[in-house]
Protein backbone atom coordinates (compact mmCIF):
# COMPACT_ATOMS: atom_id res chain seq x y z
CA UNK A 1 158.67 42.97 110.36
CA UNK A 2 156.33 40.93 108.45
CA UNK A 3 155.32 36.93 108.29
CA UNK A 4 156.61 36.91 104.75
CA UNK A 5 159.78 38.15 102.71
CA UNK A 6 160.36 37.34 98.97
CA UNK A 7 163.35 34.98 98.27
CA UNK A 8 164.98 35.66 94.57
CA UNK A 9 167.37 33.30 93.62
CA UNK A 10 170.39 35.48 92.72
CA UNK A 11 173.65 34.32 90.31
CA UNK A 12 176.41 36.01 92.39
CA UNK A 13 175.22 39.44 91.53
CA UNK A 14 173.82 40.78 95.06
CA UNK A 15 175.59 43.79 95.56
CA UNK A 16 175.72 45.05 92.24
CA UNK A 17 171.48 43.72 91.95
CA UNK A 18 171.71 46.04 95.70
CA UNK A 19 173.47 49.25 94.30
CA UNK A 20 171.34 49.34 91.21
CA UNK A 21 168.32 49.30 93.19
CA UNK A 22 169.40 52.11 95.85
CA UNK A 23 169.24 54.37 92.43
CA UNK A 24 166.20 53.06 91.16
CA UNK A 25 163.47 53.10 94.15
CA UNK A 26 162.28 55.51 96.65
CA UNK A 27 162.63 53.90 100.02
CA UNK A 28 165.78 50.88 100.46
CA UNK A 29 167.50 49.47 103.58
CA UNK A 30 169.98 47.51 103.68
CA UNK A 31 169.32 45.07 106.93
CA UNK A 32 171.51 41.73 107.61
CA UNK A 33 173.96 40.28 105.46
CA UNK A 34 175.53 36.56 106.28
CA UNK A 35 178.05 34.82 104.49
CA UNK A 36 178.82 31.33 103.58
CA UNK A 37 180.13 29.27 106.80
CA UNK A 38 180.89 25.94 104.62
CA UNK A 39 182.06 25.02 100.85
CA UNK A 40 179.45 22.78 100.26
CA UNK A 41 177.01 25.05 98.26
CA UNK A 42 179.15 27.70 97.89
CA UNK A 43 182.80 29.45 99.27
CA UNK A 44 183.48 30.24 102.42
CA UNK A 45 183.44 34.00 102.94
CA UNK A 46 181.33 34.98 100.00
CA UNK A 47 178.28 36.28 100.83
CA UNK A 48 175.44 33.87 101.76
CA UNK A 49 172.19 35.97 101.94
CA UNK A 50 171.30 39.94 102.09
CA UNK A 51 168.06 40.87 103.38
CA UNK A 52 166.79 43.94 102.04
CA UNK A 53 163.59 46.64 102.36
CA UNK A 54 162.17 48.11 99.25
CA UNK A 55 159.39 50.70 99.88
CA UNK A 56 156.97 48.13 101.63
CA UNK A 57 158.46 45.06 100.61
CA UNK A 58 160.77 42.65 102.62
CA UNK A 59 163.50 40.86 100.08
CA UNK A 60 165.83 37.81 100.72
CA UNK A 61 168.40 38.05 98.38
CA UNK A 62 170.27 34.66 98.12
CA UNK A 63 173.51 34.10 96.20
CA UNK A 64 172.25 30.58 94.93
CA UNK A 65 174.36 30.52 91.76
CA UNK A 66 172.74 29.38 88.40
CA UNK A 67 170.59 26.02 89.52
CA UNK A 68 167.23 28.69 89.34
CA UNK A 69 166.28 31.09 87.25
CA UNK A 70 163.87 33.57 88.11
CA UNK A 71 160.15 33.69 86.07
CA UNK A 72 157.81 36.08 85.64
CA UNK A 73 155.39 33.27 87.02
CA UNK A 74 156.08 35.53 89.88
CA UNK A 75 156.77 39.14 89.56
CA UNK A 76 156.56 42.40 91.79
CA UNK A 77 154.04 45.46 90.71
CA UNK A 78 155.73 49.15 91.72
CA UNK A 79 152.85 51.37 91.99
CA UNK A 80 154.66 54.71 91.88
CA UNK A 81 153.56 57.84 93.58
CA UNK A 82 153.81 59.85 90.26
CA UNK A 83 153.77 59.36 85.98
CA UNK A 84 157.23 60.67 86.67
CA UNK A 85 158.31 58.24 89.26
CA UNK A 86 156.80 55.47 87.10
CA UNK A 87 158.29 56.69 83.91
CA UNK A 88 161.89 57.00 85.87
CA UNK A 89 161.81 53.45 87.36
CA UNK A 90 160.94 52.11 84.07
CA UNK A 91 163.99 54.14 81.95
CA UNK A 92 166.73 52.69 84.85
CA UNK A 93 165.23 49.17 84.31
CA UNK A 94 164.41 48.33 80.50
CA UNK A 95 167.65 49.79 78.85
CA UNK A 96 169.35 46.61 80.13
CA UNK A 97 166.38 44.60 80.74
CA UNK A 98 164.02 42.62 78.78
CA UNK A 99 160.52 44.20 77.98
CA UNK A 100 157.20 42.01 78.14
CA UNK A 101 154.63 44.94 77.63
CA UNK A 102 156.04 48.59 76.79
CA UNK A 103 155.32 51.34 79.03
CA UNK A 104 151.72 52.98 78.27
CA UNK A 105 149.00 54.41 79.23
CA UNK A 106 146.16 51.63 79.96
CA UNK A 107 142.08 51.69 79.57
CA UNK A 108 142.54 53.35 83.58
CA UNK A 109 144.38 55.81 82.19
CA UNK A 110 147.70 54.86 84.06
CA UNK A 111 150.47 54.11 82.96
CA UNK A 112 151.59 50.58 83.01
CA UNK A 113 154.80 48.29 81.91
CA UNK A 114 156.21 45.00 82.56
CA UNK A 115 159.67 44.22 82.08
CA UNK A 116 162.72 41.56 83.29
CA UNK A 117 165.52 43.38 84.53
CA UNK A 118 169.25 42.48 84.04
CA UNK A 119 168.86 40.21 87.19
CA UNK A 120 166.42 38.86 86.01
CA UNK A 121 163.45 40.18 88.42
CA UNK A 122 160.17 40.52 86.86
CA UNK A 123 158.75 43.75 87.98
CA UNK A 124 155.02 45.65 86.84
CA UNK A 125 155.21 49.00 86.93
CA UNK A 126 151.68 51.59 87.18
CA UNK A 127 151.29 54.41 89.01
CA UNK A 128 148.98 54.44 92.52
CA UNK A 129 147.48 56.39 94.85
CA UNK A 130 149.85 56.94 97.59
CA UNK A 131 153.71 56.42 98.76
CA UNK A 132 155.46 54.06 96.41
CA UNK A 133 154.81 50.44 97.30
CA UNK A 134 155.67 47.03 96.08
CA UNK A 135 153.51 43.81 96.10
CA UNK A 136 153.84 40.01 95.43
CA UNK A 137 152.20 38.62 92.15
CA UNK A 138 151.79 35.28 91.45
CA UNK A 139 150.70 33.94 87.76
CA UNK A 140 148.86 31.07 87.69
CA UNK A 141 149.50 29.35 83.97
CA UNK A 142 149.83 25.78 81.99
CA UNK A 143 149.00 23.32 84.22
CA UNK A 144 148.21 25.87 87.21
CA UNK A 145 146.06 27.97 85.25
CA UNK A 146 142.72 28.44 86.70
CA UNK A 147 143.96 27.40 90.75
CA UNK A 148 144.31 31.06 91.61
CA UNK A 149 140.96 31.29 93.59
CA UNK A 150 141.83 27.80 95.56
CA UNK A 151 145.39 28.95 96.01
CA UNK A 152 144.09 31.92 97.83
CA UNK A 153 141.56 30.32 99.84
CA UNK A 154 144.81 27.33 100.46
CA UNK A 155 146.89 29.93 101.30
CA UNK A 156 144.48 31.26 103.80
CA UNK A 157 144.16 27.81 105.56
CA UNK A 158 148.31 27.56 105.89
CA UNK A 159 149.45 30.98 107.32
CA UNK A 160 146.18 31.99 108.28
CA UNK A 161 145.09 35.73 108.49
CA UNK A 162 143.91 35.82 104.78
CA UNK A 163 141.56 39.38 103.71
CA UNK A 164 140.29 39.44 100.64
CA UNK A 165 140.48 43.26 99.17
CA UNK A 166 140.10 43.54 95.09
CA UNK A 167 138.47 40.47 93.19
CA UNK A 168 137.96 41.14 88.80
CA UNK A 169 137.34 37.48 87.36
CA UNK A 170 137.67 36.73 83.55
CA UNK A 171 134.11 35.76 81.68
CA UNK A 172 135.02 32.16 81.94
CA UNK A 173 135.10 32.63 86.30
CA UNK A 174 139.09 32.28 86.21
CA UNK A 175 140.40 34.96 88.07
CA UNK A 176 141.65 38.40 86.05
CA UNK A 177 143.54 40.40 89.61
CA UNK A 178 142.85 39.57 92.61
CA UNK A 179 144.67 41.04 95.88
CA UNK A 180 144.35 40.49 99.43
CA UNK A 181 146.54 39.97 102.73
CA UNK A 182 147.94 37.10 104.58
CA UNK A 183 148.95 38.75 107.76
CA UNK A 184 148.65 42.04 106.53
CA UNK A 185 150.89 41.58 103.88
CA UNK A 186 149.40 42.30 100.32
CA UNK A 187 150.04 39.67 97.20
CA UNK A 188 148.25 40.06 93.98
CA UNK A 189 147.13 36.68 91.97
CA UNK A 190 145.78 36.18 88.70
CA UNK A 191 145.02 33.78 86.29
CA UNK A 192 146.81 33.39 82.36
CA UNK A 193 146.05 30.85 79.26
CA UNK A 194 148.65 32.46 77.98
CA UNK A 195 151.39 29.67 76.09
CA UNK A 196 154.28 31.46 78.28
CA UNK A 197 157.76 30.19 77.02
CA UNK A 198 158.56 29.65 81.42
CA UNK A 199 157.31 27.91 84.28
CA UNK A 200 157.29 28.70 88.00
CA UNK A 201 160.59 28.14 89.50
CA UNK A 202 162.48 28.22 92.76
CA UNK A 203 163.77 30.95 91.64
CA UNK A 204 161.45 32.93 93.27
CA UNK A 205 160.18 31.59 96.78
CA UNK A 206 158.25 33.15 99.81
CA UNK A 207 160.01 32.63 103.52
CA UNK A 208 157.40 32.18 106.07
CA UNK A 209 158.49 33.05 109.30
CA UNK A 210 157.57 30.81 111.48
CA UNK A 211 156.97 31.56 115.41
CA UNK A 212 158.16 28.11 116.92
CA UNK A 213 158.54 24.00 116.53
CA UNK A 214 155.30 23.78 116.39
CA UNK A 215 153.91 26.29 113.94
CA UNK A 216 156.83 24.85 111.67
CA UNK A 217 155.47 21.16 112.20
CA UNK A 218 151.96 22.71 111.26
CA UNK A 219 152.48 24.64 108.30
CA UNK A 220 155.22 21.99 106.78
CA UNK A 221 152.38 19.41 107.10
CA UNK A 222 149.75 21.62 105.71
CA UNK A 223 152.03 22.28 102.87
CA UNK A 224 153.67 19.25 101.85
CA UNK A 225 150.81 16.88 101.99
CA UNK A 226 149.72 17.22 98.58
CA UNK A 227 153.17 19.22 97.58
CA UNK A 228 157.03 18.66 97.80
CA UNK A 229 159.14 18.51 100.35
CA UNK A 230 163.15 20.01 99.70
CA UNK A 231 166.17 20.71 101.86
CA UNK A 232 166.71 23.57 104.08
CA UNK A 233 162.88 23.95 105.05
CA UNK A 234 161.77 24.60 101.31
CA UNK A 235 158.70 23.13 99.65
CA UNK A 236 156.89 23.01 97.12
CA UNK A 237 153.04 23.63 97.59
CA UNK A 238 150.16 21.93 94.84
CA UNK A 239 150.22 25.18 92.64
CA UNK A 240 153.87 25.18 91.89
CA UNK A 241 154.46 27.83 94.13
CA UNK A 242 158.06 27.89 96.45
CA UNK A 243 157.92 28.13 100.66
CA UNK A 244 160.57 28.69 103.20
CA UNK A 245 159.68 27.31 106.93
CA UNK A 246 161.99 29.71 108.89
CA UNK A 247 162.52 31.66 111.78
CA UNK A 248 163.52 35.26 112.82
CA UNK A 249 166.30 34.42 114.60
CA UNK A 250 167.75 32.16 111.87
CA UNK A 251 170.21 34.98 110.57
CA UNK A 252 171.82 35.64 113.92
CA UNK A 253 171.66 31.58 114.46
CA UNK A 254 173.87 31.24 110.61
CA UNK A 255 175.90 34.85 111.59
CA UNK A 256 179.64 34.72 110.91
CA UNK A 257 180.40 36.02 114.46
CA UNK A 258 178.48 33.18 115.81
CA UNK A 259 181.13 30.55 116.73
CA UNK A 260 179.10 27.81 116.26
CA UNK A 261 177.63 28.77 112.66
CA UNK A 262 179.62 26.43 110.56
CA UNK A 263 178.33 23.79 113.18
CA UNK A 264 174.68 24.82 112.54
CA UNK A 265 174.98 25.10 109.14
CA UNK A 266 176.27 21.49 108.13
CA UNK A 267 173.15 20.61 110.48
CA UNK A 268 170.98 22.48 108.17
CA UNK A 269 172.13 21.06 105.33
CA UNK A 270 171.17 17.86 106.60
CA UNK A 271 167.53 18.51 107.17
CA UNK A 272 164.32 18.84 105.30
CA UNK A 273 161.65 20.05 107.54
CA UNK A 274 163.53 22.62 110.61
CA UNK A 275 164.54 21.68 113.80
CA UNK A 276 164.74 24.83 114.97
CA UNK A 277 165.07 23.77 118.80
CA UNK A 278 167.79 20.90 117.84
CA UNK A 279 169.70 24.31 115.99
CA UNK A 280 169.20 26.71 119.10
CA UNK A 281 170.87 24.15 121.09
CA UNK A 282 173.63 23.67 119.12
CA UNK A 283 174.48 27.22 119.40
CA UNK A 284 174.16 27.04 122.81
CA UNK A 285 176.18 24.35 123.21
């Protein structure tokens, strides 16, 4: 498992958003589902959170309700294995979707889309050079545009572990695609002027998996210094873009066979940055 997953903020649609997706893609696992343990944000018994594996890529899906919508400030690029592949994913999507940029052959001579499906997940879809795979992209615009570059090199300074791989800037130095890894894990940036009609939302967020207290304490300090601070171990870094302090063991910590979940998660509720030792010992208690 990997130091990051993607969070999408979903509107009660998870399983359905789940089935849909075991048609679409080549490689899907269902992993750990939890459920709600309190009313507070939501009814007791429905489902809380699925995590899921798409080809490469680690997804959080969280039954939020409607307080987010998800942008294509962030979106996910499907590099199929085949023209096929890439034409197939794109004819399940768009017919109940909403199309940015038809499919098409590009100047690279690959074909290449970009659409909002009926969830509302952004997803770019080309054609690569191996198994299918999915990676991260985050669009800098408005008031972010132009921050891609420091964002990286921000990034790099939080989680640590940052490779730089593919770097195309724009005449004016802004970056054009740029990809790389934070712990291995590949995300794609670029810069747009473009007057988009949305902004970067919490819609779409990135859970860091922390380690310990400590690397919590570190990167929520790093983070929220010149960002926002939220509940439940979100912030907000300087670009706009959406972080989850968490753990691994957080699932089995929140799991409905876990007497003491409804305990832990009131507790939760209650915090900003983690405690995650204060939470282990309540479920040890």
């Amino acid at each position: 498992m990997g130091k990051f997953s993607s969070c999408l903020w979903v509107n009660g649609r998870v399983e359905e958003m789940i089935a849909v997706y075991e048609m679409v893609f080549s490689r899907i696992e269902r992993k750990v589902t939890n459920f709600y343990q309190t009313d507070e944000h939501g009814t007791i018994g429905d489902i809380l959170t699925v995590s899921i594996d798409i080809d490469n890529q680690e997804f959080l899906l969280l039954n939020g309700g409607s307080e987010f919508n998800m942008t294509p400030a962030v979106s996910y690029v499907v590099e199929a294995e085949s023209d096929e592949k890439a034409q197939a994913i794109w004819d399940q999507l768009a017919p109940r979707g909403q199309i940015l940029m038809g499919i098409e052959d590009q100047s690279m001579g690959k074909l290449f889309g970009w659409l909002n499906d009926e969830f509302g997940v952004s997803w770019q879809i080309t054609v690569g050079e191996g198994p299918e795979t999915i990676t991260p992209c985050i669009m800098f615009i408005h008031q972010y545009f132009g921050e891609a570059a420091e964002a990286m090199d921000a990034w790099g300074k939080y989680y640590g572990e940052l490779e730089r791989d593919v770097l195309i800037n724009n005449p004016d130095g802004t970056i054009q695609f740029a990809k790389f890894t934070l712990h291995g894990q590949p995300f794609i940036v670029m810069d747009n002027d473009y007057d988009h009609q949305f902004e970067m939302t919490m819609g779409n967020s990135f859970c860091v998996y922390c380690d310990n207290q400590d690397e919590i304490n570190r990167v929520w300090e790093a983070v929220t210094v010149d960002g926002e601070e939220s509940q439940c171990g979100w912030m907000v870094d300087k670009f706009g873009v959406a972080w989850q302090t968490t753990t691994r063991d957080m699932d089995t910590l929140l799991r409905s066979n876990n007497p003491k979940a409804a305990e832990i998660t009131e507790a939760l509720y209650k915090m900003k940055k983690i405690d995650i030792d204060y939470l282990r010992e309540l479920s040890n208690s």
